[in-house]
N, C-alpha and C. Protein backbone atom coordinates (compact mmCIF):
# COMPACT_ATOMS: atom_id res chain seq x y z
N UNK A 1 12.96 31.45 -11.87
CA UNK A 1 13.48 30.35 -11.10
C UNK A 1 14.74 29.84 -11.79
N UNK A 2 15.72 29.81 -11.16
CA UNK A 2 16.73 29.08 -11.48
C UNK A 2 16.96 28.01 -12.26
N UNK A 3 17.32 27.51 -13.09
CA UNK A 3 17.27 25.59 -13.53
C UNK A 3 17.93 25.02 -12.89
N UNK A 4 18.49 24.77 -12.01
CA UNK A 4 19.00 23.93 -11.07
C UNK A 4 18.17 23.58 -10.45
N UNK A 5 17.19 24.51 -9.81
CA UNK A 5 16.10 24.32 -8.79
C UNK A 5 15.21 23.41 -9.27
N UNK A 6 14.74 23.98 -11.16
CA UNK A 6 13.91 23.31 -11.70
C UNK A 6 14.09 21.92 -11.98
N UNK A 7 15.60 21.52 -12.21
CA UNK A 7 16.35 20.52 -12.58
C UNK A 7 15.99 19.20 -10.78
N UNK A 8 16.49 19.75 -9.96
CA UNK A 8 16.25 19.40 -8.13
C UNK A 8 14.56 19.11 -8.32
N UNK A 9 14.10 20.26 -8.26
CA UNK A 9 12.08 19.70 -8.48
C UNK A 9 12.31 18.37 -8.80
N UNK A 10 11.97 18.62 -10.11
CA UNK A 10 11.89 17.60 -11.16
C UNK A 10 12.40 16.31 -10.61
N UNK A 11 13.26 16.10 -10.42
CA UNK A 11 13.98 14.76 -10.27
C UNK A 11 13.33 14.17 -8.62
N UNK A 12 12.67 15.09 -7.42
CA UNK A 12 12.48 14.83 -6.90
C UNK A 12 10.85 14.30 -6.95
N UNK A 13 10.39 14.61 -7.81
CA UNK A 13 9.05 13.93 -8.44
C UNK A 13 9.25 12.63 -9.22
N UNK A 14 10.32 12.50 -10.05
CA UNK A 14 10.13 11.30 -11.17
C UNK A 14 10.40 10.05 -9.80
N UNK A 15 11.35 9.93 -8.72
CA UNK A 15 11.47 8.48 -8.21
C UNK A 15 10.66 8.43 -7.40
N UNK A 16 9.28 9.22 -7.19
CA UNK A 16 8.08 9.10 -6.68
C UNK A 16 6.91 7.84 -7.02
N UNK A 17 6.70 8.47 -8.53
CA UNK A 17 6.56 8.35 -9.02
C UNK A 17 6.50 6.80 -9.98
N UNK A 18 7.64 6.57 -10.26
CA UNK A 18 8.52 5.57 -10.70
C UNK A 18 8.58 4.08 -9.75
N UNK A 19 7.85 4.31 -8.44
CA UNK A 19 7.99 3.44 -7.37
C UNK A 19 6.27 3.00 -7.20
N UNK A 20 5.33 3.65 -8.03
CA UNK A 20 4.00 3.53 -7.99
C UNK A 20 3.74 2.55 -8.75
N UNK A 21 2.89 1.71 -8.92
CA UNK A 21 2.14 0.86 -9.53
C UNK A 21 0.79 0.99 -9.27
N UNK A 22 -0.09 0.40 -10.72
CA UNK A 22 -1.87 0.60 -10.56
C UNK A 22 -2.38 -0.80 -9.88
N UNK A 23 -2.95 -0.52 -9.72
CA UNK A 23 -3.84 -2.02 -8.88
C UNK A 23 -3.92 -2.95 -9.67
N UNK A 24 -3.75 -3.24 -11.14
CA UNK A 24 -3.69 -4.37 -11.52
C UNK A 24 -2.40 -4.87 -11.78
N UNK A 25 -1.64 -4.15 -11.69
CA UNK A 25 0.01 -4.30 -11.49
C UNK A 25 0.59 -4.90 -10.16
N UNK A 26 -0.11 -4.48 -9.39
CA UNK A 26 0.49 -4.71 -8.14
C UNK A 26 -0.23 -6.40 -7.73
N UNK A 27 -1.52 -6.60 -8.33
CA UNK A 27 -2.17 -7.72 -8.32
C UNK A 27 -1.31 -9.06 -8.89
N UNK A 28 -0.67 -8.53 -10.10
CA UNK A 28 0.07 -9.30 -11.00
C UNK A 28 1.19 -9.53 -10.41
N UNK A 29 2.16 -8.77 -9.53
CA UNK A 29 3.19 -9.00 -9.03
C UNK A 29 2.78 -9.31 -7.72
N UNK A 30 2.28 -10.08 -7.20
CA UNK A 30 1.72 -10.41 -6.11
C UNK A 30 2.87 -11.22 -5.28
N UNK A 31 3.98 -12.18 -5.92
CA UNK A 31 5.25 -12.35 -5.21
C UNK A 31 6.09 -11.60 -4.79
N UNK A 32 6.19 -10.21 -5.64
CA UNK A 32 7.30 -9.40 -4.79
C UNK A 32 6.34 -9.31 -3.30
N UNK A 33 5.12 -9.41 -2.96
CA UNK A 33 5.20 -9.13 -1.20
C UNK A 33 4.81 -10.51 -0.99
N UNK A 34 5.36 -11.48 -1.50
CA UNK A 34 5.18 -12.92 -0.97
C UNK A 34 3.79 -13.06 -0.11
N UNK A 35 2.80 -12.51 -1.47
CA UNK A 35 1.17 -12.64 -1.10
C UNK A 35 0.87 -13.41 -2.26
N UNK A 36 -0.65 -13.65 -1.84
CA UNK A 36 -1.13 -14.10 -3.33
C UNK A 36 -2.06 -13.48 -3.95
N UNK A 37 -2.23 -13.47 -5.03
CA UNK A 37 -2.81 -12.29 -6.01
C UNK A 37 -4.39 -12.09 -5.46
N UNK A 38 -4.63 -13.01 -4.88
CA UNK A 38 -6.67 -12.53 -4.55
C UNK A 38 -6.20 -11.87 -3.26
N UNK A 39 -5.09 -11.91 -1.92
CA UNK A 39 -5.22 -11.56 -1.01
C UNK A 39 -4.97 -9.82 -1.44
N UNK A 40 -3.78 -9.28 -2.96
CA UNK A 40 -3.81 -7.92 -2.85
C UNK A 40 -5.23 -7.52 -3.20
N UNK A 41 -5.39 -8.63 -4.27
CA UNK A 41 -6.98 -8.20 -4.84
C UNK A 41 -7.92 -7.82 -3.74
N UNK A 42 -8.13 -8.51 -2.69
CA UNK A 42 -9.06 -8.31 -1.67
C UNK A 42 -8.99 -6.92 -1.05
N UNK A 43 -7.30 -6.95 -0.73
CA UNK A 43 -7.26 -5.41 -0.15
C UNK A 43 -7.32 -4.14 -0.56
N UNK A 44 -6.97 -4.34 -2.22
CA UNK A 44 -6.91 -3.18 -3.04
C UNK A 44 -8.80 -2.64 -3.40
N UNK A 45 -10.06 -3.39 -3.09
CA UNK A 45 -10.65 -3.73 -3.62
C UNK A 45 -11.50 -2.02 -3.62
N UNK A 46 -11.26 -1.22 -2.76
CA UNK A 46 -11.96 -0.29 -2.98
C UNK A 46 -11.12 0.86 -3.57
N UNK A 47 -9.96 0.88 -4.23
CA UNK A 47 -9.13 1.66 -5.34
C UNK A 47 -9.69 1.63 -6.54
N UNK A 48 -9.39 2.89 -7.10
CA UNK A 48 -9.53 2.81 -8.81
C UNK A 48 -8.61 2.88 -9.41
N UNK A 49 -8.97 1.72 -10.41
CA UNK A 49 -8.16 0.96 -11.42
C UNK A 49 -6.90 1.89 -11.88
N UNK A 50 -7.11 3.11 -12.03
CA UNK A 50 -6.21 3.69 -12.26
C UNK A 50 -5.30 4.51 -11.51
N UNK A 51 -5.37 4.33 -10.41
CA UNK A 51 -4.94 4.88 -8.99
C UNK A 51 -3.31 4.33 -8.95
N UNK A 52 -2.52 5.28 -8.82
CA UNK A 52 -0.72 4.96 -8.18
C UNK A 52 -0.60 4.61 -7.14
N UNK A 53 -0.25 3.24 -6.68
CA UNK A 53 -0.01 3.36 -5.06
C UNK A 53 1.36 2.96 -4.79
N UNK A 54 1.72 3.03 -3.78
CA UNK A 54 3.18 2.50 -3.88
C UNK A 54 3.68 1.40 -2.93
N UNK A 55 4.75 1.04 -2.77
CA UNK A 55 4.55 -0.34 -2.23
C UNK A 55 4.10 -0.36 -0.91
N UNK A 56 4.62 0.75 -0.09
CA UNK A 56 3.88 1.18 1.25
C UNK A 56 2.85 0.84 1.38
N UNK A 57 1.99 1.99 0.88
CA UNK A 57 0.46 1.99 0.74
C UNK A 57 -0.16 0.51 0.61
N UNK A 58 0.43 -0.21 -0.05
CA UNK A 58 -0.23 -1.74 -0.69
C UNK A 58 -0.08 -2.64 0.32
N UNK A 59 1.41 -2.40 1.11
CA UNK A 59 1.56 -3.34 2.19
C UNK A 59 0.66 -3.07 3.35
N UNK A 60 0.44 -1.74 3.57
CA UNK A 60 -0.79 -1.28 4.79
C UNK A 60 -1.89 -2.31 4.53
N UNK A 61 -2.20 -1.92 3.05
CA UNK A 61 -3.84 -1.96 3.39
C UNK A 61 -4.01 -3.91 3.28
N UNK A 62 -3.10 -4.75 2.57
CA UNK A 62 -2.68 -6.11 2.75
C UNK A 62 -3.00 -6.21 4.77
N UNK A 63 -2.32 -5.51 4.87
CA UNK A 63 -1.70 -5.79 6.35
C UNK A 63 -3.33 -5.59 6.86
N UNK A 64 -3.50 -4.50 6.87
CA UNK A 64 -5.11 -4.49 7.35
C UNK A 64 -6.31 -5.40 6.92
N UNK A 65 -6.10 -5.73 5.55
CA UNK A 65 -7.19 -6.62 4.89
C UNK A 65 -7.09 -8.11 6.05
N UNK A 66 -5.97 -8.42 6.19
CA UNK A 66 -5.74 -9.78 6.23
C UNK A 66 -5.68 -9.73 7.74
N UNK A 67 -5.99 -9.00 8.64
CA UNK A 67 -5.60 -8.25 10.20
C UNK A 67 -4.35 -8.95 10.50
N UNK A 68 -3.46 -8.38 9.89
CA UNK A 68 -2.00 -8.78 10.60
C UNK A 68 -1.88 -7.78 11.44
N UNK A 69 -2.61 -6.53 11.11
CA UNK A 69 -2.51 -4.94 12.26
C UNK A 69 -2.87 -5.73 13.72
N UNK A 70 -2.22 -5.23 14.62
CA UNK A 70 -2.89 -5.05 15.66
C UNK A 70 -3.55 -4.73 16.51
N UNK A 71 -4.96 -4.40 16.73
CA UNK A 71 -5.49 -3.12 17.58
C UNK A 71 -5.40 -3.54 18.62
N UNK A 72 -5.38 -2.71 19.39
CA UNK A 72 -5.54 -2.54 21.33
C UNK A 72 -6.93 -2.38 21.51
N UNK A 73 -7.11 -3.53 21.81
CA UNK A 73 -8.57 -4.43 22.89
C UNK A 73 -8.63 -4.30 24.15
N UNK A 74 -9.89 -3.93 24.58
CA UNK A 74 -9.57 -4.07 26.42
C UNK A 74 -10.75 -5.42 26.65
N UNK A 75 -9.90 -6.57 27.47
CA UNK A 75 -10.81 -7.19 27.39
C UNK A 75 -10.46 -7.79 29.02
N UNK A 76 -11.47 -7.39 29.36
CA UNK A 76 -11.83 -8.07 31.26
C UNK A 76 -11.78 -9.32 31.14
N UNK A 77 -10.71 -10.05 31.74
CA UNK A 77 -10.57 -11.44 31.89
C UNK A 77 -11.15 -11.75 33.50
N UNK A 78 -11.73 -11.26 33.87
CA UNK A 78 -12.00 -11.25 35.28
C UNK A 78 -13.54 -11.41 35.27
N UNK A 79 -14.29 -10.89 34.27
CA UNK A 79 -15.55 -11.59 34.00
C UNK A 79 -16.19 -12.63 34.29
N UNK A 80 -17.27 -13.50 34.81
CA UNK A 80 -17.63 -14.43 34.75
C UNK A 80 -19.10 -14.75 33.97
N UNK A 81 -19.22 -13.55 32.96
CA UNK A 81 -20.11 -14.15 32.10
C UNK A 81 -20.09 -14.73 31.56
C-alpha cells in the first residue's frame, strides 16, 4: 500500500475519533448542549462507561429521553368515548 493512502486512512480515523466523548464526559459538559447534567445522565443511562459517543449520538438519545422526537399518532378525534 502506498503511504499516502496510509497517511489519507489514518487521518480519516483520528477526527472521528477526536469528536467522541465517554459518558461521563459528556455528563460533565452538559452546557455545551444547553442541558443539564441529570437530563444527559438520564439518557445516556443504558451506555457503558467506557463507550465513545459523539455529539450526534448524545443529542438523539437526549432528544428521545426527554420526547422532544416526534412520533406519528393516529388519533380519532371523531370518537365519542
Amino acid at each position: 500500500m502506498n503511504i499516502k493512502k496510509q497517511i489519507r486512512q489514518h487521518a480519516d480515523v483520528i477526527p472521528n475519533d477526536l469528536n467522541k466523548r465517554s459518558k461521563q464526559e459528556w455528563i460533565e459538559s452538559a452546557v455545551v448542549l444547553k442541558r443539564e447534567r441529570f437530563e444527559i445522565a438520564g439518557a445516556l443511562f443504558d451506555c457503558a462507561d467506557d463507550a465513545l459517543l459523539s455529539q450526534q449520538e448524545v443529542i438523539q438519545k437526549v432528544d428521545a429521553y426527554l420526547g422532544l422526537t416526534t412520533k406519528e399518532e393516529t388519533v380519532n378525534v371523531d370518537t365519542t368515548e
